[in-house]
Protein backbone atom coordinates (compact mmCIF):
# COMPACT_ATOMS: atom_id res chain seq x y z
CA UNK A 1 -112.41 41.94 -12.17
CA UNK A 2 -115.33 39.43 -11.56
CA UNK A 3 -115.38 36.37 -13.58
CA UNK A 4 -118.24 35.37 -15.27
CA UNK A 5 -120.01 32.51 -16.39
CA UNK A 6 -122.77 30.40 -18.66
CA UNK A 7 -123.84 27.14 -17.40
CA UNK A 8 -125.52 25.01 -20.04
CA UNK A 9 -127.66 23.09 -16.80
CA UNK A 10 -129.69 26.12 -16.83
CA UNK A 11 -131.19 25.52 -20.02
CA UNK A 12 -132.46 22.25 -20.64
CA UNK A 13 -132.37 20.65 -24.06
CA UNK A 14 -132.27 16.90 -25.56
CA UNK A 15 -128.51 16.77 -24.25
CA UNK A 16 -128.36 17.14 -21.09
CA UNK A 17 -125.35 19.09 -21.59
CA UNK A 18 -123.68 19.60 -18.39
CA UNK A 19 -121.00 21.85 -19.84
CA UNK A 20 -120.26 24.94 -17.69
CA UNK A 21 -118.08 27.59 -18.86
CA UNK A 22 -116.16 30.54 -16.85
CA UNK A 23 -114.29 33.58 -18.21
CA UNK A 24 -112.57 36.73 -16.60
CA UNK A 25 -113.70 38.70 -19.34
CA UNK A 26 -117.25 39.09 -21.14
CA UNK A 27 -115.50 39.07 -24.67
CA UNK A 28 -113.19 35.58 -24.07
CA UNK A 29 -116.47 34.10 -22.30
CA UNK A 30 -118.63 34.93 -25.50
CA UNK A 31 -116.04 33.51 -27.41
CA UNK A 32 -116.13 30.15 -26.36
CA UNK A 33 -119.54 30.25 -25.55
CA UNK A 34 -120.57 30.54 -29.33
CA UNK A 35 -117.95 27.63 -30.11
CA UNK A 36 -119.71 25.76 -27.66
CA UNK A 37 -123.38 26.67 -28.95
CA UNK A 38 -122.67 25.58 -32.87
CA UNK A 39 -120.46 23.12 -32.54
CA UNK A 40 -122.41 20.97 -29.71
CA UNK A 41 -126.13 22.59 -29.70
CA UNK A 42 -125.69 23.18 -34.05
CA UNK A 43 -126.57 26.37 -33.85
CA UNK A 44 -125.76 29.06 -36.23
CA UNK A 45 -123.23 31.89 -35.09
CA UNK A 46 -125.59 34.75 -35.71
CA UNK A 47 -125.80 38.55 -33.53
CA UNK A 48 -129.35 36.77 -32.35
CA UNK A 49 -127.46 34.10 -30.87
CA UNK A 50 -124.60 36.13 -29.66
CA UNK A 51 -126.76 38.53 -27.67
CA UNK A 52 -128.70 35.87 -26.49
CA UNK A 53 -125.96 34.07 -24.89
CA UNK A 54 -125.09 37.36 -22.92
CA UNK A 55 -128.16 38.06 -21.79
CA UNK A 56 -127.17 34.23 -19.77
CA UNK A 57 -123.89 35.53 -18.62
CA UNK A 58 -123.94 35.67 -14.71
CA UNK A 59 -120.68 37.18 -12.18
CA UNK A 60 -118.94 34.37 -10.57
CA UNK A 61 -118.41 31.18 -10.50
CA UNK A 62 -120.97 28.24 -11.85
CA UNK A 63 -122.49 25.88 -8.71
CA UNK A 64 -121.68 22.08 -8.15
CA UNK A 65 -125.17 21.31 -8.37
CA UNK A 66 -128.02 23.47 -9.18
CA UNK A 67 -131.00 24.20 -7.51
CA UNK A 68 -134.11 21.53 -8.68
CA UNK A 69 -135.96 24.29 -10.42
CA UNK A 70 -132.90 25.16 -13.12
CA UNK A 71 -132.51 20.77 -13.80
CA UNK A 72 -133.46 19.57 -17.36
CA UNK A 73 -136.82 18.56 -17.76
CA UNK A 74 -138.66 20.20 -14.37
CA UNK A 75 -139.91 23.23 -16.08
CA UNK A 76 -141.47 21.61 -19.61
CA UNK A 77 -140.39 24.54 -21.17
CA UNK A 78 -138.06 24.69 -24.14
CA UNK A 79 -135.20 26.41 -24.18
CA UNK A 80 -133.33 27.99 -27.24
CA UNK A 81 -130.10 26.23 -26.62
């Protein structure tokens, strides 16, 4: 089984939120990941959000340190987060 994993780093917001989360399975991943998203980002626990945050799952393990281009602020663009 791979393990899988959202890293909030990839999406920049106000935050900064640094929070990185792994999971063996999809389902326990999504799980916390919507905790995460309304009670830090205040979103609302909706299918929208729920597919969205899947559509950021990734197999493996999140980096140390990402890459410049995935840092908050370098792209301008805003993230739903």
């Amino acid at each position: 089984m791979t393990r899988k994993f959202i890293d909030c780093r990839e999406f920049p917001s106000d935050m900064h939120c640094s929070v990185a989360i792994s999971a063996d399975s999809e389902e326990e991943l999504l799980g916390i990941a919507v905790e995460h998203a309304v009670s830090v980002h205040h979103h609302q626990d909706t299918p929208a959000l729920r597919q969205q945050l899947r559509q950021m799952f990734k197999d493996g393990m999140p980096p140390e340190h990402l890459p410049m281009s995935g840092q908050a602020g370098s792209s301008g663009a805003s993230h739903a987060h």
